[in-house]
Protein backbone atom coordinates (compact mmCIF):
# COMPACT_ATOMS: atom_id res chain seq x y z
CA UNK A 1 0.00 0.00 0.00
CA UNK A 2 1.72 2.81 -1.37
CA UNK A 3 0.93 6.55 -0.77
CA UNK A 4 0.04 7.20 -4.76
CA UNK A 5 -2.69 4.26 -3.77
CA UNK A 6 -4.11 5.96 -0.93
CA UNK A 7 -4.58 9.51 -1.92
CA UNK A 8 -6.34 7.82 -5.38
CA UNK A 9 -8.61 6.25 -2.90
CA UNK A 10 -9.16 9.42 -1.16
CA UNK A 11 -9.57 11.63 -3.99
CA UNK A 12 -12.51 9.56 -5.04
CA UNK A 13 -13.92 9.74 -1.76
CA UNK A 14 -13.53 13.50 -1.79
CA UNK A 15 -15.93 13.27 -4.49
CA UNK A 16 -18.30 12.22 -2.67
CA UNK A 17 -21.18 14.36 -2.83
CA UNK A 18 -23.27 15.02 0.00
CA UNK A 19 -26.65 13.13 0.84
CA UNK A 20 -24.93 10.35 -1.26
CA UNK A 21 -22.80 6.60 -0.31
CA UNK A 22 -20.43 4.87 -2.37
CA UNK A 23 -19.21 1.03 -1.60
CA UNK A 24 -15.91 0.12 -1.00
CA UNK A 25 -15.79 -2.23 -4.54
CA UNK A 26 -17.46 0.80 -6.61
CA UNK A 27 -14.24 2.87 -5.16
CA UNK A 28 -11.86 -0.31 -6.12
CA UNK A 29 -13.14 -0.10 -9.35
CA UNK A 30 -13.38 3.85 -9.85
CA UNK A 31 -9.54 3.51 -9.31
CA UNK A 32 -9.13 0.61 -11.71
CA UNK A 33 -8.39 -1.96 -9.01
CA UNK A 34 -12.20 -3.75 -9.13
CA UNK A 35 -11.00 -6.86 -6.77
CA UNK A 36 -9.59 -4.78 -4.05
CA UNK A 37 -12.51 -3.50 -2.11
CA UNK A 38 -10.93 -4.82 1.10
CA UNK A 39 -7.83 -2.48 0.41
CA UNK A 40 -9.83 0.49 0.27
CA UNK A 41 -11.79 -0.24 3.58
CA UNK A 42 -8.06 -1.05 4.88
CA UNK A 43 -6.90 2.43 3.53
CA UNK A 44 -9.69 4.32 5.20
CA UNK A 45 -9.28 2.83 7.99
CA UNK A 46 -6.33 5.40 8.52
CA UNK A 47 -7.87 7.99 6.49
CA UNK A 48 -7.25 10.35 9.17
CA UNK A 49 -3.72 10.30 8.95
CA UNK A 50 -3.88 11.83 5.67
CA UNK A 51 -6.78 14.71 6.11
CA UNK A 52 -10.06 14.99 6.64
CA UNK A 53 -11.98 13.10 4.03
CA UNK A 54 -15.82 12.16 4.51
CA UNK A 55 -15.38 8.72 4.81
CA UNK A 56 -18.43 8.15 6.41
CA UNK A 57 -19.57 8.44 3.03
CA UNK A 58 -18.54 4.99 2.33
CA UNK A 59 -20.48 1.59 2.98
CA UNK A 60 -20.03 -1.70 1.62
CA UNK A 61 -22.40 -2.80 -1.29
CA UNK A 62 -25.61 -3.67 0.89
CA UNK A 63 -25.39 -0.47 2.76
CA UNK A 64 -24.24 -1.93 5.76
CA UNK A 65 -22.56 0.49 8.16
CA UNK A 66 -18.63 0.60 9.57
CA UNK A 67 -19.09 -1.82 12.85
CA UNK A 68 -18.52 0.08 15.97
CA UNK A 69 -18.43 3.57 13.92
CA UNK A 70 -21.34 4.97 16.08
CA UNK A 71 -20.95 8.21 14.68
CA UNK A 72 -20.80 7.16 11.04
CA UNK A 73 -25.20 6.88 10.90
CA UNK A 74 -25.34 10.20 12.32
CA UNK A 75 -23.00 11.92 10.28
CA UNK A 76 -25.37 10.60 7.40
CA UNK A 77 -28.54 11.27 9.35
CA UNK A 78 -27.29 14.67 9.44
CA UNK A 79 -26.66 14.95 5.26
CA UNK A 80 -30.09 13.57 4.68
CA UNK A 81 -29.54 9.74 3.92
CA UNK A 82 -32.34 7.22 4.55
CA UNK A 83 -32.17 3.55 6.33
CA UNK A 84 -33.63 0.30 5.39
CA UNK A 85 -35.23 -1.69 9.05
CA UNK A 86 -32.33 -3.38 8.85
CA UNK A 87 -30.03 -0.41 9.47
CA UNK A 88 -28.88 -0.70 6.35
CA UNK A 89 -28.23 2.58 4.12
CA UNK A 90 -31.47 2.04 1.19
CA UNK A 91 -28.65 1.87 -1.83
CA UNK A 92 -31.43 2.33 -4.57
CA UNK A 93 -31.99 5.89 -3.38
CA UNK A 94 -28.18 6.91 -1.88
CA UNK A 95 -25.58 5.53 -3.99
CA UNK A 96 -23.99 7.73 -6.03
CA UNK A 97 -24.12 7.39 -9.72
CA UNK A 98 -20.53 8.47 -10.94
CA UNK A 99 -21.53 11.32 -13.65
CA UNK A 100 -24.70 11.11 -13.12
């Protein structure tokens, strides 16, 4: 995991736009690495080491929430994102459509 790796991660998160989630294989993919969603969850993981990026912005692709990130649901409360009952972000309606 190299530091060119990380800020491409990051830079995608950046773009991020409020009210909006992206999954941690759409990101893997947006940087042309499509089978390394577990890297990027590994690289934000430390994201704070590197500047504030909304992170919280990111899910994995059922819209399940970081375990034992409390503050993660309320940080998307707060930008206007919906849950399923299961706790789960509702994907159809949040996920971010690159370009579109």
């Amino acid at each position: 995991m190299n530091e060119e790796l990380i800020y491409q991660v990051l830079a995608v998160v950046d773009e991020i736009p409020k009210g909006y989630v992206a999954s941690y294989k759409q990101i893997a993919i947006l940087i042309g690495r499509e089978k390394n969603a577990r890297l990027v969850g590994k690289i934000l993981s430390t994201a704070d080491r590197f500047g504030d990026y909304p992170c919280h912005r990111v899910v994995n692709s059922q819209g399940r929430l970081v375990p034992h990130w409390f503050i993660q649901k309320q940080l998307l409360l707060e930008e206007g994102i919906t849950f399923k009952e299961n706790g789960y972000v509702d994907m159809k309606r949040h996920q971010w459509k690159v370009g579109g």
